[in-house]
Protein backbone atom coordinates (compact mmCIF):
# COMPACT_ATOMS: atom_id res chain seq x y z
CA UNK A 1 69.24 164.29 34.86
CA UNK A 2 69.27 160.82 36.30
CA UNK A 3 71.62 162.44 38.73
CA UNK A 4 70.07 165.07 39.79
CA UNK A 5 67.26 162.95 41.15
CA UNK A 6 65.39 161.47 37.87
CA UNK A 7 63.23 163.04 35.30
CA UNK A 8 60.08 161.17 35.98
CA UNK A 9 60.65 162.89 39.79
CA UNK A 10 61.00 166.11 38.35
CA UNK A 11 57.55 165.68 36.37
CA UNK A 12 55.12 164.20 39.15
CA UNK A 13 56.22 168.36 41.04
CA UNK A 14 53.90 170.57 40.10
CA UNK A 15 55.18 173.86 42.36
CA UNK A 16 58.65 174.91 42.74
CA UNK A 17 59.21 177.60 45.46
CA UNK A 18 62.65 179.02 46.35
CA UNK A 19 64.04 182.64 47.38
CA UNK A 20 66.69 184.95 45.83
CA UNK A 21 67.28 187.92 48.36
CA UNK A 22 64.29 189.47 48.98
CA UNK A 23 62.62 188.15 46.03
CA UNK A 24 60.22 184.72 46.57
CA UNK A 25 60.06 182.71 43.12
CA UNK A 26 56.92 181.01 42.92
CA UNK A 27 56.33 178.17 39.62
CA UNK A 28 53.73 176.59 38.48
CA UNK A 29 56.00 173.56 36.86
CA UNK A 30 53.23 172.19 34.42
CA UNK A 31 51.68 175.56 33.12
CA UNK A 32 54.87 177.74 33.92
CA UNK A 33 52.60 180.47 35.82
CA UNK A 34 54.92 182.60 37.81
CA UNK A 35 55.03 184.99 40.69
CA UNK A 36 57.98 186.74 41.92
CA UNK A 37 56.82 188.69 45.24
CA UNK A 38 59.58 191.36 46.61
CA UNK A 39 59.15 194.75 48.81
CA UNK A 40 59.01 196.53 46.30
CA UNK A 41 57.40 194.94 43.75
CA UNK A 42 55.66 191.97 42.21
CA UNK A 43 55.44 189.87 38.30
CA UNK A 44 54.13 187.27 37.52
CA UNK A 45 52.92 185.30 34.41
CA UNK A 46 48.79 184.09 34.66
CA UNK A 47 49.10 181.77 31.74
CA UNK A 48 48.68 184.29 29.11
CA UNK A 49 50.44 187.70 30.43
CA UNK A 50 53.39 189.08 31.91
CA UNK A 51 52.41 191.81 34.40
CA UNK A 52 54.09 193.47 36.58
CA UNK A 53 52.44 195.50 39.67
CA UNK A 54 53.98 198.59 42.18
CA UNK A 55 56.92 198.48 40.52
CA UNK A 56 59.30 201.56 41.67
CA UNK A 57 62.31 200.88 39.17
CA UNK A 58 61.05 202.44 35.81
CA UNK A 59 63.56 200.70 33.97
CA UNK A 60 62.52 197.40 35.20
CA UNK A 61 59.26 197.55 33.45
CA UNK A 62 61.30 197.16 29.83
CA UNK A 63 62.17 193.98 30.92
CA UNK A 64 59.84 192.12 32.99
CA UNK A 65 59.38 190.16 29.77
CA UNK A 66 62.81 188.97 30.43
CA UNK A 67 63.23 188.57 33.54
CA UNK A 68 60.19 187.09 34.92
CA UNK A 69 61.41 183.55 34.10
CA UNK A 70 65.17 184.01 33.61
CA UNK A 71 66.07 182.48 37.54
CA UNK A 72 63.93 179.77 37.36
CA UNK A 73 65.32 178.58 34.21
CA UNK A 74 68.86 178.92 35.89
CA UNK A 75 67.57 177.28 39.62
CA UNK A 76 65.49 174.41 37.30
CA UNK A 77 68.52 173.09 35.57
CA UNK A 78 69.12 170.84 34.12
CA UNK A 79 65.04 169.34 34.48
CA UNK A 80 64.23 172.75 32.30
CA UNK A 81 66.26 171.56 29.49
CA UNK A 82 63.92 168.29 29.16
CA UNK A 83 61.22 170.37 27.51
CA UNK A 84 59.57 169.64 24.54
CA UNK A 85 61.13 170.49 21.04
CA UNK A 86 64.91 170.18 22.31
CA UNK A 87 67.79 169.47 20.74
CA UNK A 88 70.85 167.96 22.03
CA UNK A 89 74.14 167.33 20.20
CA UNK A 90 77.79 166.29 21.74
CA UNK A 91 80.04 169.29 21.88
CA UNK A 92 83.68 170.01 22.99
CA UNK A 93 84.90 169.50 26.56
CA UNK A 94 85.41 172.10 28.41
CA UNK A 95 88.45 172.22 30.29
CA UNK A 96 89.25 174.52 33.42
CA UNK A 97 92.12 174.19 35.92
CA UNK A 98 93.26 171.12 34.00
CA UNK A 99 89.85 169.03 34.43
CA UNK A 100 87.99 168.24 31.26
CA UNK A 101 83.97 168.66 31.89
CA UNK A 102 82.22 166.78 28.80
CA UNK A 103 79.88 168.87 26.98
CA UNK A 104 75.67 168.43 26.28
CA UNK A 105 74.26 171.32 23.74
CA UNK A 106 70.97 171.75 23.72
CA UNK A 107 69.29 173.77 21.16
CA UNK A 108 65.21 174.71 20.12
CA UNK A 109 63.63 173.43 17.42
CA UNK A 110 61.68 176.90 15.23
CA UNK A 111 59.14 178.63 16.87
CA UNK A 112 59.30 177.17 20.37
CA UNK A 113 59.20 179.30 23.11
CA UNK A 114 60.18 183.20 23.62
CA UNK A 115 63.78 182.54 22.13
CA UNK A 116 64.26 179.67 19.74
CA UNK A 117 67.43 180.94 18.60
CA UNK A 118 68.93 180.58 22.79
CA UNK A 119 71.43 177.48 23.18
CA UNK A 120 72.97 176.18 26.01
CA UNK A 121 75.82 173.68 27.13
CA UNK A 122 75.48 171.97 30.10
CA UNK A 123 79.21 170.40 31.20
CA UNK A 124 79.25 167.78 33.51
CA UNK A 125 81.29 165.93 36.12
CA UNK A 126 82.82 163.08 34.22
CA UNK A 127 82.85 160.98 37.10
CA UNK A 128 79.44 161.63 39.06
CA UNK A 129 77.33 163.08 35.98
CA UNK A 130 76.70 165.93 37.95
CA UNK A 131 76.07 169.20 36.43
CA UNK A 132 79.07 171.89 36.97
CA UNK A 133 78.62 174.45 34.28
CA UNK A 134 76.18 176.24 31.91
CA UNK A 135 77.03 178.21 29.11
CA UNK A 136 74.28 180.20 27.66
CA UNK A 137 73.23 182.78 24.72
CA UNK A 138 70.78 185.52 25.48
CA UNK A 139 69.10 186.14 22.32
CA UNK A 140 65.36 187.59 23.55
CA UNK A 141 66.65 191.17 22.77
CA UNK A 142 68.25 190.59 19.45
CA UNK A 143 66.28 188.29 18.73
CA UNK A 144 68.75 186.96 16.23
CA UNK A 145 71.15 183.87 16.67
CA UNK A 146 74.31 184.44 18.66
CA UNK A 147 77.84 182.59 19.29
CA UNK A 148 78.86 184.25 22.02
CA UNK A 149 77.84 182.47 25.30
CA UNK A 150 78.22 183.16 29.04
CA UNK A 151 79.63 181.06 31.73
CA UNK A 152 77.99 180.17 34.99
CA UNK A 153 79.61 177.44 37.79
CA UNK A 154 76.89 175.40 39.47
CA UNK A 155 78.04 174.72 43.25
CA UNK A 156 77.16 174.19 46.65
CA UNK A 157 74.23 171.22 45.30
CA UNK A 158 71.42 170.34 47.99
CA UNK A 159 68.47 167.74 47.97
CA UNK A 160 65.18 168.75 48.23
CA UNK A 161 62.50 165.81 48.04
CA UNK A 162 65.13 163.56 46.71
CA UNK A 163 65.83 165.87 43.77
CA UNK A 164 69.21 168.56 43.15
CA UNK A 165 68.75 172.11 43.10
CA UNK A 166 71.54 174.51 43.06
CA UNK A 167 72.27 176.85 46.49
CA UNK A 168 74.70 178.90 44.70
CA UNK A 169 75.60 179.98 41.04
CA UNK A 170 78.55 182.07 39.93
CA UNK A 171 79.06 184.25 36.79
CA UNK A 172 82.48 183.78 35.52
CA UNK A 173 84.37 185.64 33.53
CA UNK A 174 85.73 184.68 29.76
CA UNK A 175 89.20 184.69 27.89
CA UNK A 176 88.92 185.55 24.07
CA UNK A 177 88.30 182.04 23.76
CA UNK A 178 85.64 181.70 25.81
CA UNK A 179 87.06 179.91 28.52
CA UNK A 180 85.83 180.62 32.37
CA UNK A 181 88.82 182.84 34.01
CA UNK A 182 87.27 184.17 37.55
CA UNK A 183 84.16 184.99 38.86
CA UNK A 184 82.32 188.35 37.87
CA UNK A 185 81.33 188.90 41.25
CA UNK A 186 79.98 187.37 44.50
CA UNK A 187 78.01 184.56 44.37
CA UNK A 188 74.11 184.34 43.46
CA UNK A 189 72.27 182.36 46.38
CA UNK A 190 69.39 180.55 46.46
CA UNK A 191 67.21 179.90 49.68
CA UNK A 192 64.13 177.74 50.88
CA UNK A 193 63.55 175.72 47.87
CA UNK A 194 60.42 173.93 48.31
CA UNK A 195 59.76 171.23 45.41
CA UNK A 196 55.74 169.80 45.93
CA UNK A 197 53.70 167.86 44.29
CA UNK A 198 50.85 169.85 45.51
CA UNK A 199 49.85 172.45 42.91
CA UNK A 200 48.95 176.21 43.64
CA UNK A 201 45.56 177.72 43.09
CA UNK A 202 45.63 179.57 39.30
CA UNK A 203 44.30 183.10 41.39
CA UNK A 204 47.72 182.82 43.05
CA UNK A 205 49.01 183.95 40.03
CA UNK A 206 46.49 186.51 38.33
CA UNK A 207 47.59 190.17 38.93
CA UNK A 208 46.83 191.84 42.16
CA UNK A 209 44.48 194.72 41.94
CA UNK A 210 45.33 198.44 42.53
């Protein structure tokens, strides 16, 4: 975290702004409030519910629960994985084209947050300490503990306000041993991050009316 600009940085922001496509990810970094504002829809989180407002996609609607939150958690790393009642344990090394990337596992302790039972692995640059993967569980469905994890690639780093935040992420594929192969796809990018220590009004994020 140190390298990625400091946690003590990271907590004196209170708004965190950035865009994916057409979608504009808004954060409220001490309460968590959300909005995501697109075309064709908006959701957003007012400190006690998930709603979701002219949404056209039907099937979205099952999972605004899930996804109102799920890019910011992926844009805030690794900051997000200072929260309270963490867990972090040593864990293999990863090793990918011949480079071994030390290994950070951080798990929840019971009954904190929506998924308790989630874990992740950050691996790191041995050399610079800077974050280059993330391997991750989804368990919000199941809701039941898992051991099969998914592989992102962190790239393409840029400073905003004297803190790291991610322009690009990758999915990667996985061998039977879990090990990143190839990409799954084109890149996911990230645009206009804004980090502020300037907080947003709490009607910014209440539902907007019919």
């Amino acid at each position: 975290m140190q390298k990625h600009g400091g946690i003590e940085l990271w907590r004196k922001q209170k708004t965190l702004s950035f865009n994916k496509g057409e979608e504009v990810h808004s954060v409220d970094l001490h309460s968590r409030k959300t909005v995501i504002n697109s075309p064709n829809y908006s959701l957003g989180f007012d400190g006690k519910d998930i709603w979701l407002h002219e949404a056209k996609e039907k099937s979205f609607k099952s999972r605004k629960d899930f996804y109102y939150n799920l890019y910011f958690y992926f844009y805030a790393m690794p900051f997000v994985l200072a929260d309270d009642g963490i867990m972090y344990d040593k864990t293999d090394d990863l090793v990918f084209e011949g480079k071994n990337y030390p290994g950070i596992k951080i798990s929840y302790k019971a009954n904190i947050g929506s998924s308790p039972d989630d874990n992740y692995v950050i691996y790191y640059n041995k050399d610079t300490y800077q974050m280059e993967w993330l391997a991750y569980t989804v368990t919000f469905n199941s809701k039941k503990p898992s051991e099969k994890y998914r592989m992102i690639k962190y790239h393409d780093w840029i400073s905003v306000n004297n803190l790291l935040l991610p322009k690009a992420i990758t999915w990667y594929k996985q061998d039977d041993k879990g090990i990143p192969t190839e990409p799954r796809g084109a890149a996911t990018e990230f645009t206009l991050p804004v980090v502020s220590e300037t907080a947003l009004s709490d009607s910014f994020f209440v539902k907007p009316k019919e």
